[in-house]
PDB file of N, CA and C in Angstrom:
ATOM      1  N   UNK A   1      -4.562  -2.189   3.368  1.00  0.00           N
ATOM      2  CA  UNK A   1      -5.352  -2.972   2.458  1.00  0.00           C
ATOM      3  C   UNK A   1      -4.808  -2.716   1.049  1.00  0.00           C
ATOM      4  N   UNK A   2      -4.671  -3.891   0.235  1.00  0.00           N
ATOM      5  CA  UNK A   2      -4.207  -3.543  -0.801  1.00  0.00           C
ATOM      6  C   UNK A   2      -5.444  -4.047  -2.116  1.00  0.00           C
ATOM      7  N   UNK A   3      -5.442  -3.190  -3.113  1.00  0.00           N
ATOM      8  CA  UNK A   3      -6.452  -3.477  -4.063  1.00  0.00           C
ATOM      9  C   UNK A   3      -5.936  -3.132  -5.351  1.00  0.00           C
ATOM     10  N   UNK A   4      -6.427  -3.797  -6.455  1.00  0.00           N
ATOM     11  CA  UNK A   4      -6.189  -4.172  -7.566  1.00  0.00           C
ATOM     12  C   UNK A   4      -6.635  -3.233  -8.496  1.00  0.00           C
ATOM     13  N   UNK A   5      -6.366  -2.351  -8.952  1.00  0.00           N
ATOM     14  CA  UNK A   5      -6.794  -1.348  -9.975  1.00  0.00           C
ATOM     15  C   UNK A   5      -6.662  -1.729 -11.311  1.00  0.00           C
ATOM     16  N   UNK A   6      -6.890  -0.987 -11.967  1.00  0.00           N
ATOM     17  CA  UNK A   6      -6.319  -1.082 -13.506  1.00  0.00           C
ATOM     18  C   UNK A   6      -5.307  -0.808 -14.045  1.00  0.00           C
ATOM     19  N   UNK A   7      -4.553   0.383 -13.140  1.00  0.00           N
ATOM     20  CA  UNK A   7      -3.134   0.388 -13.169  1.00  0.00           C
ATOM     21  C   UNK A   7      -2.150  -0.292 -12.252  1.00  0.00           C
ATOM     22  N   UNK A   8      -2.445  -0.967 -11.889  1.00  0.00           N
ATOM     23  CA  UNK A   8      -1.717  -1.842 -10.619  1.00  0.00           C
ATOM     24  C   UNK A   8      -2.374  -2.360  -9.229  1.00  0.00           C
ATOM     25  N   UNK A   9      -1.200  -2.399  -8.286  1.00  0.00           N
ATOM     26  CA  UNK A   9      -1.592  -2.364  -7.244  1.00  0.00           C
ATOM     27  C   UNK A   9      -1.173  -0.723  -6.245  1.00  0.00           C
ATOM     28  N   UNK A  10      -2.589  -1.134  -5.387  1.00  0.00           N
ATOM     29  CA  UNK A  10      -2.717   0.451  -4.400  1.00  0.00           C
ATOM     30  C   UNK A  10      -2.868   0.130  -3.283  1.00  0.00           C
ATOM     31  N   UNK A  11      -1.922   0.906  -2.410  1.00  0.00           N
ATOM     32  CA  UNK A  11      -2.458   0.904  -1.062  1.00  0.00           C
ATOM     33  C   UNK A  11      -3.087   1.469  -0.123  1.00  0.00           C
ATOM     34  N   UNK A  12      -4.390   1.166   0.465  1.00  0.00           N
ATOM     35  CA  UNK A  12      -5.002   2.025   0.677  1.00  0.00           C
ATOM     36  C   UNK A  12      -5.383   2.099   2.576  1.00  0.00           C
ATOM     37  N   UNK A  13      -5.598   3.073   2.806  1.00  0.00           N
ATOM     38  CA  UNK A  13      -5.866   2.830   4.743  1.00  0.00           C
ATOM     39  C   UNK A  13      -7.362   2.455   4.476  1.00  0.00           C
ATOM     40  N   UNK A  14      -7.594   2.672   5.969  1.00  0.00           N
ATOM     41  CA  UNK A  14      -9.026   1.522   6.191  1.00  0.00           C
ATOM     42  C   UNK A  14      -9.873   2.549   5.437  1.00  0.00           C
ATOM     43  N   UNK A  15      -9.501   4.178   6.154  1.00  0.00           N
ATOM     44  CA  UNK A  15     -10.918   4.792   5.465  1.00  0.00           C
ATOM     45  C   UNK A  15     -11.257   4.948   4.202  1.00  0.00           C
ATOM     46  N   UNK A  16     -10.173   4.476   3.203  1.00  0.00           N
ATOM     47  CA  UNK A  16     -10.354   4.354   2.269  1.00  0.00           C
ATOM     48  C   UNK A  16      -9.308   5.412   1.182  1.00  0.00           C
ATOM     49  N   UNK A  17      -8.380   5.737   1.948  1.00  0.00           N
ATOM     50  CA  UNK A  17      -7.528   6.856   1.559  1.00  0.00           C
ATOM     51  C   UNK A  17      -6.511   6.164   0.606  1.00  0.00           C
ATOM     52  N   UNK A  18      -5.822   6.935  -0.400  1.00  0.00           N
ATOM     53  CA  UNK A  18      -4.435   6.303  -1.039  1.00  0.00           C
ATOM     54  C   UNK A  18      -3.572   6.462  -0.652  1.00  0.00           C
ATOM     55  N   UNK A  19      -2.630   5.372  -0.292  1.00  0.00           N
ATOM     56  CA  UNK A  19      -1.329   6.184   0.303  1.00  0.00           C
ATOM     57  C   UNK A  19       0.104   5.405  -0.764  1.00  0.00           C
ATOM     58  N   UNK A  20      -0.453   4.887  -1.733  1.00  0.00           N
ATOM     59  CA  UNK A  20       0.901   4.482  -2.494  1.00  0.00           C
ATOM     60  C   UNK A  20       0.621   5.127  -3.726  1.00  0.00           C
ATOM     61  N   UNK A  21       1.486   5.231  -4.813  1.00  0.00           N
ATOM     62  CA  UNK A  21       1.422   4.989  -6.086  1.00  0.00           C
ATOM     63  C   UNK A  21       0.431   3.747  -6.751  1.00  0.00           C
ATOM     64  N   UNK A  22       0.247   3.484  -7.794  1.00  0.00           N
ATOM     65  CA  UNK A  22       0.193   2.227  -8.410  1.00  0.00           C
ATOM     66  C   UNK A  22       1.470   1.106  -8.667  1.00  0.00           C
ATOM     67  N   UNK A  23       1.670   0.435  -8.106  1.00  0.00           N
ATOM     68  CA  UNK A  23       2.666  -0.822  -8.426  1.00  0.00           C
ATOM     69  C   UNK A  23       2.280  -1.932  -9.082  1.00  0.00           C
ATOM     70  N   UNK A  24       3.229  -2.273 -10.143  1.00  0.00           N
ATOM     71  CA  UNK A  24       2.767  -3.258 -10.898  1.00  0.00           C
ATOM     72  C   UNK A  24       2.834  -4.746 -10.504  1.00  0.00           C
ATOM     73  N   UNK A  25       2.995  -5.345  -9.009  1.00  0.00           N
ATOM     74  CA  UNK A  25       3.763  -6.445  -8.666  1.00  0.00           C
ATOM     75  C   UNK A  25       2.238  -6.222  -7.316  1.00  0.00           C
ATOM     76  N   UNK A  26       2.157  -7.397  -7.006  1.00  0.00           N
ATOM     77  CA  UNK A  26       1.390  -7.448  -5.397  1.00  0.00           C
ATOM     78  C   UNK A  26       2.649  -7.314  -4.632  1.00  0.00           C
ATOM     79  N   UNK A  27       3.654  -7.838  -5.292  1.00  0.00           N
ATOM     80  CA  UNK A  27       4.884  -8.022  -3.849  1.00  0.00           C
ATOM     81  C   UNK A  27       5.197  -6.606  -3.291  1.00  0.00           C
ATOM     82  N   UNK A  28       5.490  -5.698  -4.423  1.00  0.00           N
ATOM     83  CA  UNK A  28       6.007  -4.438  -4.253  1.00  0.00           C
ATOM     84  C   UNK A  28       4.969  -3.962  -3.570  1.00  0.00           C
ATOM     85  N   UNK A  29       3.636  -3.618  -4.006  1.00  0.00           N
ATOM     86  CA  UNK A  29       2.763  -3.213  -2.731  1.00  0.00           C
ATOM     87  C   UNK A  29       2.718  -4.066  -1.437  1.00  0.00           C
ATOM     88  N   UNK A  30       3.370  -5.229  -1.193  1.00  0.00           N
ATOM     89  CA  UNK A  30       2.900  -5.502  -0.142  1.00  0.00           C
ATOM     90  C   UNK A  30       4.218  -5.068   0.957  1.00  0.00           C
ATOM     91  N   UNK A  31       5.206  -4.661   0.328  1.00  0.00           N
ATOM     92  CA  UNK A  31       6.552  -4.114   0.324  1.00  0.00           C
ATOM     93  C   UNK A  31       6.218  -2.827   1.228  1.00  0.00           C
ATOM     94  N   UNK A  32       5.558  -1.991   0.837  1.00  0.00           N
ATOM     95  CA  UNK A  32       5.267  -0.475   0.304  1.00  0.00           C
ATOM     96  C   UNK A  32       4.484  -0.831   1.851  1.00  0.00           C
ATOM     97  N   UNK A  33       3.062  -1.536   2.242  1.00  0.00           N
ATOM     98  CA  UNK A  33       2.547  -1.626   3.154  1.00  0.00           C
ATOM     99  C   UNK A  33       3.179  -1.900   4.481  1.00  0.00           C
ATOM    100  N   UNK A  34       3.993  -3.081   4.453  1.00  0.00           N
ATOM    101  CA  UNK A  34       5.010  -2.731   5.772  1.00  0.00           C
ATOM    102  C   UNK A  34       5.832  -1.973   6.190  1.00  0.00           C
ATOM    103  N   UNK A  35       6.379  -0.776   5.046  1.00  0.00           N
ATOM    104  CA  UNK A  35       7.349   0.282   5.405  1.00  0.00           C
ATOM    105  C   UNK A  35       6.116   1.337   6.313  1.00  0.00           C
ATOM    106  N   UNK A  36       4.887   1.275   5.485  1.00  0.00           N
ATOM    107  CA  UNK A  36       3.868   2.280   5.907  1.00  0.00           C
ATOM    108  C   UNK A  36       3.596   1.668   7.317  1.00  0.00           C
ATOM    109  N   UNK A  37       3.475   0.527   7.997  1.00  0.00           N
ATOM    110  CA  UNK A  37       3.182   0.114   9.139  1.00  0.00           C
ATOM    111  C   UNK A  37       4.389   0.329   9.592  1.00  0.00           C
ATOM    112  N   UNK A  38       5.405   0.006   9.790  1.00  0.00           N
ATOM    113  CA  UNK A  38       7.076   0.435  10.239  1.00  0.00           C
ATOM    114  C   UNK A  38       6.818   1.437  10.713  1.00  0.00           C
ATOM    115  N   UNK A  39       6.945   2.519  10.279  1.00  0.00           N
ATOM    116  CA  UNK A  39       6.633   3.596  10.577  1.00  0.00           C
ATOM    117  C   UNK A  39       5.704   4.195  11.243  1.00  0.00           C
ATOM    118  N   UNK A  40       4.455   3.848  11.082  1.00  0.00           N
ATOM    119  CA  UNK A  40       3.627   3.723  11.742  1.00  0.00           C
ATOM    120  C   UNK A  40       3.762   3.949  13.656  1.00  0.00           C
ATOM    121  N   UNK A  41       4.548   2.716  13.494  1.00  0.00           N
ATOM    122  CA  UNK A  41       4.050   1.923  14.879  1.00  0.00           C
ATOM    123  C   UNK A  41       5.940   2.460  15.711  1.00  0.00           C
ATOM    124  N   UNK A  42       6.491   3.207  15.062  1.00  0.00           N
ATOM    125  CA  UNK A  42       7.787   3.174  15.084  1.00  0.00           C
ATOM    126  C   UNK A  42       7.690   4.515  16.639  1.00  0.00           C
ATOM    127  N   UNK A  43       8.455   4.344  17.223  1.00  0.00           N
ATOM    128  CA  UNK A  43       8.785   5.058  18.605  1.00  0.00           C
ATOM    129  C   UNK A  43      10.101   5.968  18.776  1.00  0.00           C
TER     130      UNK A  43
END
């Protein structure tokens, strides 16, 4: 999930955790979110 702060954008898991920096672009967080799922799901 990605959300809009005051310093950027953040990415956050469901429970509500941070797992990026702040990025100043939606793209770059949305960037940042598929490496975190990549990995994720990676075998």
């Amino acid at each position: 999930m990605i959300k809009k702060t005051s310093k950027g954008y953040v990415v956050y898991s469901k429970e509500g955790k941070r797992l990026s920096k702040p990025y100043k672009t939606k793209g770059e967080a949305v960037k940042r979110l598929r490496q975190i799922e990549y990995f994720k799901h990676k075998k």
